[in-house]
Protein backbone atom coordinates (compact mmCIF):
# COMPACT_ATOMS: atom_id res chain seq x y z
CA UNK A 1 0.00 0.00 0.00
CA UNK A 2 3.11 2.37 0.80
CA UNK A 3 4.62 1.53 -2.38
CA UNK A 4 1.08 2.29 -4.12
CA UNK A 5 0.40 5.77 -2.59
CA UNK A 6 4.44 6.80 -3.40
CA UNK A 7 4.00 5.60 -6.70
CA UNK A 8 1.08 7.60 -7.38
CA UNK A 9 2.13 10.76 -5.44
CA UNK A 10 5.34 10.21 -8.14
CA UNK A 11 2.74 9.86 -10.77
CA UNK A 12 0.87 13.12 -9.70
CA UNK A 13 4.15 15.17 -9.21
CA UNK A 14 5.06 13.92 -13.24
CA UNK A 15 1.67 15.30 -14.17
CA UNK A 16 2.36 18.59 -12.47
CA UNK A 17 5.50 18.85 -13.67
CA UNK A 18 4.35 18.48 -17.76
CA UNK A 19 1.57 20.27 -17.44
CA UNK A 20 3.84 23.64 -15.58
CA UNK A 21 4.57 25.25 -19.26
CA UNK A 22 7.42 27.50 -18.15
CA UNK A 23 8.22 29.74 -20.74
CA UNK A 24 11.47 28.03 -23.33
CA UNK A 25 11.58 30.67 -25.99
CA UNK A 26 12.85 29.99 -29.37
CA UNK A 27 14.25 32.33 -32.08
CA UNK A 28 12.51 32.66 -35.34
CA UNK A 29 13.83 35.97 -36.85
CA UNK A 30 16.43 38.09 -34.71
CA UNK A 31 16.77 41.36 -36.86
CA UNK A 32 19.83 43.67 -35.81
CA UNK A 33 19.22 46.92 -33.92
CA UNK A 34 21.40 48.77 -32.08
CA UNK A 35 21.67 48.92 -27.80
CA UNK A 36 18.79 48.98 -25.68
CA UNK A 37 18.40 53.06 -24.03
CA UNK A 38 16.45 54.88 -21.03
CA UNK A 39 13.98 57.63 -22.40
CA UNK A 40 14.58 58.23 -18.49
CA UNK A 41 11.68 60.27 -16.66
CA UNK A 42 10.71 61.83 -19.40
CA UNK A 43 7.51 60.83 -21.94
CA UNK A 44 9.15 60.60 -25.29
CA UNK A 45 8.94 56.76 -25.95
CA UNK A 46 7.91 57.98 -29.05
CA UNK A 47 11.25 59.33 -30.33
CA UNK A 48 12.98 56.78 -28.45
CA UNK A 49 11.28 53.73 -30.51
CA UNK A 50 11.14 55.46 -34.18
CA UNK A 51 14.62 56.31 -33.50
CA UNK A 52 15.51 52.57 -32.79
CA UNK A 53 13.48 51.74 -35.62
CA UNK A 54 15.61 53.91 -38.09
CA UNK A 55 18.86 52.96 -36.74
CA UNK A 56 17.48 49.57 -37.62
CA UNK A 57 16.44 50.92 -41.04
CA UNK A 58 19.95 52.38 -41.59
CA UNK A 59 21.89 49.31 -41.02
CA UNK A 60 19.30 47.19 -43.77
CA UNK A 61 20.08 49.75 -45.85
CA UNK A 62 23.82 50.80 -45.51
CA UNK A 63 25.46 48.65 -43.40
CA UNK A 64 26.33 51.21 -40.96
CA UNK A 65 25.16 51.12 -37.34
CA UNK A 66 24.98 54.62 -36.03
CA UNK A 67 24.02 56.02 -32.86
CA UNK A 68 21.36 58.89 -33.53
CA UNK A 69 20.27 61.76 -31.53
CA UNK A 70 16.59 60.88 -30.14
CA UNK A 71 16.23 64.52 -28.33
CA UNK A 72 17.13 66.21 -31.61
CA UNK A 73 14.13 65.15 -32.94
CA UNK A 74 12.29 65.83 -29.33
CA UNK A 75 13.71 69.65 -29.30
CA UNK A 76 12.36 70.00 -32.53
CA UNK A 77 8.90 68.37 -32.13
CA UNK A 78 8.09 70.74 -28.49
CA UNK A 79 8.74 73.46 -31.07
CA UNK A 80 6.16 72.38 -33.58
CA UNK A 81 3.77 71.77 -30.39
CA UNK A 82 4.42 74.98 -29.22
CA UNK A 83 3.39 76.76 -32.38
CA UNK A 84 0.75 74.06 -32.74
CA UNK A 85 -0.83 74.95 -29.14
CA UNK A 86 -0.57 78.70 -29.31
CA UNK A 87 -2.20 79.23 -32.75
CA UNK A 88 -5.25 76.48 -31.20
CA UNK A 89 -5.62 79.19 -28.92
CA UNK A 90 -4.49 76.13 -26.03
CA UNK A 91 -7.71 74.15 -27.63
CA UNK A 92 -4.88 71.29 -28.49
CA UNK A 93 -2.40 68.34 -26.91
CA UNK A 94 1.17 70.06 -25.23
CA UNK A 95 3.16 67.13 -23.17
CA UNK A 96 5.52 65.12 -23.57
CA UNK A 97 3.95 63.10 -25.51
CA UNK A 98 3.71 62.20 -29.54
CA UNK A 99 3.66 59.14 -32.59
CA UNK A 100 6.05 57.72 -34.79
CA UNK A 101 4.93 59.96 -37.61
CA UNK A 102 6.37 62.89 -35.42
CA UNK A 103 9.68 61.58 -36.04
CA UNK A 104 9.06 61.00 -39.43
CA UNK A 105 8.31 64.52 -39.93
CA UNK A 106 10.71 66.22 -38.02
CA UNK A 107 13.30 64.31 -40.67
CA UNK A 108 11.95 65.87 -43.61
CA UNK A 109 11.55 69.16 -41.66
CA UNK A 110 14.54 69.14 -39.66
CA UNK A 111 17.16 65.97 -40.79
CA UNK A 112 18.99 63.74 -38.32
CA UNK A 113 22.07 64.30 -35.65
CA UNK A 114 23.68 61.08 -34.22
CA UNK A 115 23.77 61.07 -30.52
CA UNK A 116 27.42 62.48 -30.27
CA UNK A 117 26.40 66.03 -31.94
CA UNK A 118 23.44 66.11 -30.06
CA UNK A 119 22.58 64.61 -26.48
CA UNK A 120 20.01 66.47 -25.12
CA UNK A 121 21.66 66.63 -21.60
CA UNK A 122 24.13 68.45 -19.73
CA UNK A 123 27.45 68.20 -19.33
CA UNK A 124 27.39 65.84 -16.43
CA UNK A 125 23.74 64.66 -16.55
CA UNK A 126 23.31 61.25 -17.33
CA UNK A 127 19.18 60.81 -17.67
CA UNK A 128 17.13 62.29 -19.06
CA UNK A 129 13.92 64.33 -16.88
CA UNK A 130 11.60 66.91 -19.13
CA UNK A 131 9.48 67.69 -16.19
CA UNK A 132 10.18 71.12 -15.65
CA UNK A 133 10.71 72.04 -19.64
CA UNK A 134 7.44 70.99 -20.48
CA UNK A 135 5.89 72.64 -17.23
CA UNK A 136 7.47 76.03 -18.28
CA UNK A 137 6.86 75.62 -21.50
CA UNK A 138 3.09 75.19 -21.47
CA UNK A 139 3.21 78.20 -18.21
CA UNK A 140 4.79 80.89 -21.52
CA UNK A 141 2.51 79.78 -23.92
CA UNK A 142 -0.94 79.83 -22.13
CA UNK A 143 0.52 83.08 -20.70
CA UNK A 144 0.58 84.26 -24.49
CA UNK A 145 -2.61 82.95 -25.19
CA UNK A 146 -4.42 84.88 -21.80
CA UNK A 147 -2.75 87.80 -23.89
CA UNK A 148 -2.62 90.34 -20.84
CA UNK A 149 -0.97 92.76 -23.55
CA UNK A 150 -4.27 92.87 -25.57
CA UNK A 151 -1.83 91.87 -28.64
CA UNK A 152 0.37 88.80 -29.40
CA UNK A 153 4.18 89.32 -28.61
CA UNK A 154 6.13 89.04 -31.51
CA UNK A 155 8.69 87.61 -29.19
CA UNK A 156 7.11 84.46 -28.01
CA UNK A 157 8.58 82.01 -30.47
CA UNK A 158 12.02 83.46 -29.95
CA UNK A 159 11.31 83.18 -26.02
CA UNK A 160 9.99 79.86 -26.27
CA UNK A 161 13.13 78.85 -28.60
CA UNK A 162 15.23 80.00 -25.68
CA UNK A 163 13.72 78.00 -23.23
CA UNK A 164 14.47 75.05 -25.42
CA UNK A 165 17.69 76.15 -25.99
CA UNK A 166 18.67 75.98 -22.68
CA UNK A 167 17.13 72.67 -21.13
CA UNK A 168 17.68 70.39 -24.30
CA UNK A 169 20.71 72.67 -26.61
CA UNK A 170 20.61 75.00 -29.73
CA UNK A 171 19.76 73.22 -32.64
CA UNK A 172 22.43 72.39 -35.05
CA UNK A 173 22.89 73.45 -38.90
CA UNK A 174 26.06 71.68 -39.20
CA UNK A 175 28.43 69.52 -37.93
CA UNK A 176 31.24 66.89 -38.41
CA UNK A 177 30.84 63.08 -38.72
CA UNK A 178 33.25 60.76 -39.05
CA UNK A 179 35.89 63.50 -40.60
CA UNK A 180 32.71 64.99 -43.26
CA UNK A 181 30.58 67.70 -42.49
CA UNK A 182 27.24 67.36 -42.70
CA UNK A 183 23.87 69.33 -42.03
CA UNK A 184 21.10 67.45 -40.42
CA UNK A 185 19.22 67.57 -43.94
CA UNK A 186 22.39 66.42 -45.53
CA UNK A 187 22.84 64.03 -43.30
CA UNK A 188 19.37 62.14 -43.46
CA UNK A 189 20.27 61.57 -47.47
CA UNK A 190 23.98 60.27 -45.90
CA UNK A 191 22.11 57.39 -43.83
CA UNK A 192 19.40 56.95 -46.83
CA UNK A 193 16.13 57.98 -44.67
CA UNK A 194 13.57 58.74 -46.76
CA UNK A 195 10.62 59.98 -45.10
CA UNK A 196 8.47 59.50 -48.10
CA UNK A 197 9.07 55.80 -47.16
CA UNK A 198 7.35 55.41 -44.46
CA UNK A 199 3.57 54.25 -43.55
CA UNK A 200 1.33 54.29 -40.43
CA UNK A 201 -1.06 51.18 -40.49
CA UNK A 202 -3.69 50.45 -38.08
CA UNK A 203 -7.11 48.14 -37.86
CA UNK A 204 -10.31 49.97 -36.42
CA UNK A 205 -13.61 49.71 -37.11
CA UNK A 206 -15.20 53.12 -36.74
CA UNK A 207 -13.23 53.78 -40.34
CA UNK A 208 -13.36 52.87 -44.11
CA UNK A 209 -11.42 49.73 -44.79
CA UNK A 210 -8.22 50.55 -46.95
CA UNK A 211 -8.87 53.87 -46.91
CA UNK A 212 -6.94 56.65 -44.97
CA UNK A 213 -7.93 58.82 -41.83
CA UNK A 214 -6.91 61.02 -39.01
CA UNK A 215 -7.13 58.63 -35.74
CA UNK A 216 -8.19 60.60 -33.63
CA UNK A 217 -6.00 60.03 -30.22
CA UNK A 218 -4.99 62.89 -27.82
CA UNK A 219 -1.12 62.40 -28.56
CA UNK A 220 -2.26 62.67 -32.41
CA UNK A 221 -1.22 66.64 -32.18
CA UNK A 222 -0.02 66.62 -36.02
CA UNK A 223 -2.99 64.95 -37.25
CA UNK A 224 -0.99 62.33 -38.66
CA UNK A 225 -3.25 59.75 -41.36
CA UNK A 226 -3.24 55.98 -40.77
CA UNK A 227 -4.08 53.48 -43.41
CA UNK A 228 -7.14 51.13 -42.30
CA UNK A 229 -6.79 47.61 -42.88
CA UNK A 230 -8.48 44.34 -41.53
CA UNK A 231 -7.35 42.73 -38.07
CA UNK A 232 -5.90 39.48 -39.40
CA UNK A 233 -4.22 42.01 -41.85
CA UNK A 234 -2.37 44.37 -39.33
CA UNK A 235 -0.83 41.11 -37.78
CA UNK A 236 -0.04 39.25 -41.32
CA UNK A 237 1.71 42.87 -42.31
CA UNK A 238 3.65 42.76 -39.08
CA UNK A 239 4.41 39.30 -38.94
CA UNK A 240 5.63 39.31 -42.86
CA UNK A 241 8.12 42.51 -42.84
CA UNK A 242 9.51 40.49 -39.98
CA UNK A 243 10.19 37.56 -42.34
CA UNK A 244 11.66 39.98 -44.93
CA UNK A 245 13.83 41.24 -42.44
CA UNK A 246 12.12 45.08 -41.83
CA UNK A 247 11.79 46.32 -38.30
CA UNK A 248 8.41 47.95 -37.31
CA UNK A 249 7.70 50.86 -34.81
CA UNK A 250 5.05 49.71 -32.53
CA UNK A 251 1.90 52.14 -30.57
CA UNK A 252 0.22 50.05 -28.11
CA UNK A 253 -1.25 50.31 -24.82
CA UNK A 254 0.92 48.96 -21.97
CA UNK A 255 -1.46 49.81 -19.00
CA UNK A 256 -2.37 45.83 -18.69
CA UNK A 257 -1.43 43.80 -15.63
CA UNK A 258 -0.21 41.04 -18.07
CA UNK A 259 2.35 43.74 -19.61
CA UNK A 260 4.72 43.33 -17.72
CA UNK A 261 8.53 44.40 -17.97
CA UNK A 262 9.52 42.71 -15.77
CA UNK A 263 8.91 39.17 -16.81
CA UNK A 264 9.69 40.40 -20.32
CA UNK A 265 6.29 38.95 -21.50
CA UNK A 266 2.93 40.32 -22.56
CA UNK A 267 -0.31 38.66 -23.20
CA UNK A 268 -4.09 38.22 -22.53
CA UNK A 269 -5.18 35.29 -20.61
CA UNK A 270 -8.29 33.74 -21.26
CA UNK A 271 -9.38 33.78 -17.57
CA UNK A 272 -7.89 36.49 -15.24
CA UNK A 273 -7.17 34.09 -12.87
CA UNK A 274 -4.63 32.86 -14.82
CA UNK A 275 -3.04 36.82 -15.26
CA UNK A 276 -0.39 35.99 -12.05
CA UNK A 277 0.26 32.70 -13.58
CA UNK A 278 0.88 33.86 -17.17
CA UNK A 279 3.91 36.16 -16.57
CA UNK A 280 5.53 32.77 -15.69
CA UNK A 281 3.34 29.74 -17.74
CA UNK A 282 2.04 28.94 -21.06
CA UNK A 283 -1.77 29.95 -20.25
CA UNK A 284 -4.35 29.32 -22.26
CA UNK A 285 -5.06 33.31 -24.19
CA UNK A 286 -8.20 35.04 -25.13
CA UNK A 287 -9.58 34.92 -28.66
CA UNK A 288 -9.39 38.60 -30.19
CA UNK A 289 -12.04 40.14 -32.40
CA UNK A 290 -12.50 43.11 -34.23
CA UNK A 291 -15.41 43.66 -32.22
CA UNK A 292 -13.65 43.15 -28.91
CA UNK A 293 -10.65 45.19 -30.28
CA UNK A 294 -12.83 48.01 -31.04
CA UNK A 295 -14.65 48.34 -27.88
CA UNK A 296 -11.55 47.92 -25.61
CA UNK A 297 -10.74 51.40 -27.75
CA UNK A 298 -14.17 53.12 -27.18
CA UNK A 299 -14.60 52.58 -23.75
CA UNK A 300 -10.47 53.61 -23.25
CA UNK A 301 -8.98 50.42 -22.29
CA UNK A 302 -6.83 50.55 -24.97
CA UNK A 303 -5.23 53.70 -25.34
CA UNK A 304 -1.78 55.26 -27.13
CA UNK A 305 0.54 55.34 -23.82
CA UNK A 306 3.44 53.44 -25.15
CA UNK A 307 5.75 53.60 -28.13
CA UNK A 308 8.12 50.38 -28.60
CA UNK A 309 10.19 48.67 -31.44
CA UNK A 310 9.47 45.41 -32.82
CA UNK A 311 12.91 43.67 -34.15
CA UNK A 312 12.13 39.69 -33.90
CA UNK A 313 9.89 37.12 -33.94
CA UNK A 314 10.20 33.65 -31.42
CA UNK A 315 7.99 31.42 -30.30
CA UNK A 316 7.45 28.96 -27.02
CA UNK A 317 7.72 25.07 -26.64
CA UNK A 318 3.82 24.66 -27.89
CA UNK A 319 4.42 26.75 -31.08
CA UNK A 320 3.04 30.21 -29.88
CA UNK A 321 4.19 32.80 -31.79
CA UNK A 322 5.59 35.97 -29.79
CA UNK A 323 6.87 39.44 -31.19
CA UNK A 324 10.58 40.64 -29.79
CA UNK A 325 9.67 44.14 -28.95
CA UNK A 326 12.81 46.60 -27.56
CA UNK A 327 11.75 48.73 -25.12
CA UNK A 328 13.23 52.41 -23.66
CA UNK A 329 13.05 51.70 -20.11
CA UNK A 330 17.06 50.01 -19.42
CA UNK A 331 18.62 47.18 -19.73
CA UNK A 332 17.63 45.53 -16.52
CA UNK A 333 14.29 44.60 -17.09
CA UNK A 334 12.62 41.05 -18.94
CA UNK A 335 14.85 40.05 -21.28
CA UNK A 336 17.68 42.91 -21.71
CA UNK A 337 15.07 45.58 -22.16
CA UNK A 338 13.33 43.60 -24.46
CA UNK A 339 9.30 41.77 -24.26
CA UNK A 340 8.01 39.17 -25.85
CA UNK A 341 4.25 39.84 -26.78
CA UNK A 342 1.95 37.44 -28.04
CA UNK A 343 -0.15 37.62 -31.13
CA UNK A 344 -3.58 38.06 -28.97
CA UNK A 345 -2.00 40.90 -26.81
CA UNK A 346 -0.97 42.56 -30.17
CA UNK A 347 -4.07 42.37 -31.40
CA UNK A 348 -6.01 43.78 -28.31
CA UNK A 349 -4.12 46.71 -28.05
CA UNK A 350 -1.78 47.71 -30.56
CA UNK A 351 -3.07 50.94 -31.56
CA UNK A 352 -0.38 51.02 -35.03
CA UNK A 353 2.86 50.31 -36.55
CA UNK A 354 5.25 52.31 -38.78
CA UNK A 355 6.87 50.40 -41.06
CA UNK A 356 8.99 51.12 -44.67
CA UNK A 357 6.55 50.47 -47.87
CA UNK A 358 8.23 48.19 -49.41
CA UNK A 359 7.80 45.64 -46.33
CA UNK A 360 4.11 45.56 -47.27
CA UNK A 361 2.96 43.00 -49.97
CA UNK A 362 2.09 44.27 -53.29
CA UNK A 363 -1.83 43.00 -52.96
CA UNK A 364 -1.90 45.23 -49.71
CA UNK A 365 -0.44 47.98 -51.51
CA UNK A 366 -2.57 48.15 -54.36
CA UNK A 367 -5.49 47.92 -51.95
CA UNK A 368 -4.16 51.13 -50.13
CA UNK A 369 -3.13 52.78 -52.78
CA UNK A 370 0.65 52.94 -51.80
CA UNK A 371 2.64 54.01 -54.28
């Protein structure tokens, strides 16, 4: 009888111990991108990731793996809010905030730095904290809005310039790389970033199918378009320019309990009981709709709070496919700064990606009309 109960205790501890799914990840596609950074306390993931992305971009399409300038782009981009918020009359977004298309803009408005030329801190600061910028910022402008002189000052964008130029540096016009000088237009065409490259695609139902519109999210200041496509779409575009070998900037809402940094994993469990269990296991994961999709973004569950980089593709022990996703937030989090998110948690709340054109398939193109 002893020998019977210790057999089966052995047999229930084998059962427990195949059915515990720890996560084994496996590689798929591994694309190159350069170190993992800290955006710091400050709320420009969104420079941070399409920054990544197009240091990714530049090494598919020269070779060269260079270190750019994130709060060159950020300077820039408070300017255009500034100007953006003052002539809404304050009726409009100023934080920290933005997209990916802000970065895309700001390189056909304003060109690329690397990092070196321009590092957005001071000489002995090592992080990066736009607190008090942002809150003096916003205090001059609505101060020029109240208009206590009856009539606009004709000095408020120079002020306002000044203010920038001393928390984040003057802009540059020109500069030396690698023994060549270079202005930040100049050297855009150097690296080969095109702006006229890029795309913003996204899957919502509230708009015409492979048509484009304004999405209308508060961080959306620049009333940036977004091509419309189906759900099963938005993930078959991702997962392909993976394949290809093309990078994609990711928008998607972080705010979930099964988000987590920490573990380095993201999903959506079928039952939240399993959500504790998840960060750890295999669990079983919720079936996504385009109807569930689209009310998680009506009723604000899903909203634009995070900006990340997808640069892989792996999968667990059962098959499940996962995207590698850099973060901004260190090194010392999850895997290296990085997160694996499952299919169902990118199709829940991913509210975009950014991608180069020629990563989408020709039938997709033809059905946006993407030249």
């Amino acid at each position: 009888m002893r020998n019977l109960l210790i057999g089966t205790a052995f047999s229930f501890l084998s059962v427990g111990l195949i059915t515990a799914q720890e996560y084994q990840f496996k590689t798929i596609k591994d694309i190159e991108n350069t170190q993992v950074k800290s955006q710091g306390r400050t709320g420009t993931c969104w420079s941070f990731s399409t920054t990544s992305f197009l240091e990714s971009e530049i090494i598919r399409l020269t070779g060269k793996n260079i270190d750019l300038s994130e709060m060159y782009t950020v300077r820039n981009t408070y300017s255009d809010k500034a100007s953006n918020y003052l002539y809404r009359q304050g009726k409009a977004q100023f934080s920290e905030g933005g997209l990916g298309h802000d970065v895309i803009n700001s390189v056909a408005k304003y060109g690329l730095v690397p990092e070196q030329i321009f590092s957005g801190l001071d000489l002995g600061q090592e992080s990066h904290n736009h607190a008090e910028v942002v809150t003096v910022l916003k205090s001059m402008l609505d101060a020029y809005i109240k208009n206590p002189a009856k009539q606009l000052s004709p000095k408020w964008k120079k002020a306002t310039e000044s203010v920038l130029d001393v928390y984040l540096g003057e802009n540059r016009t020109n500069f030396e790389f690698e023994g060549k000088a270079y202005t930040p237009k100049s050297f855009a065409e150097y690296v080969k970033i095109n702006p006229s490259n890029y795309v913003t695609i996204t899957s919502f139902k509230h708009a015409k199918i492979y048509e484009e519109f304004v999405l209308n999210i508060p961080d959306n200041f620049s009333n940036g378009s977004f091509y419309n496509v189906s759900l099963d779409e938005l993930v078959a575009v991702t997962e392909d320019a993976i394949e290809k070998g093309y990078t994609i900037e990711l928008d998607c809402d972080v705010s979930e309990k099964t988000f987590s940094s920490k573990n380095g994993v993201a999903f959506i469990p079928a039952s939240s009981l399993e959500s504790e269990k998840g960060l750890k296991e295999i669990v079983k994961e919720k079936k996504i709709t385009p109807s569930l999709r689209q009310s998680e973004f009506e009723n604000f569950n899903t909203t634009d709070d995070h900006l990340m980089h997808i640069v892989g593709l792996v999968k667990d022990q059962k098959g499940n496919k996962y995207f590698k996703v850099k973060n901004s937030w260190g090194t010392k989090q999850g895997n290296n700064g990085y997160v694996y998110m499952s299919i169902p948690y990118f199709k829940l709340k991913t509210i975009s990606v950014l991608l180069h054109k020629e990563a989408v398939s020709n039938d997709l193109k033809k059905k946006l009309n993407i030249n």
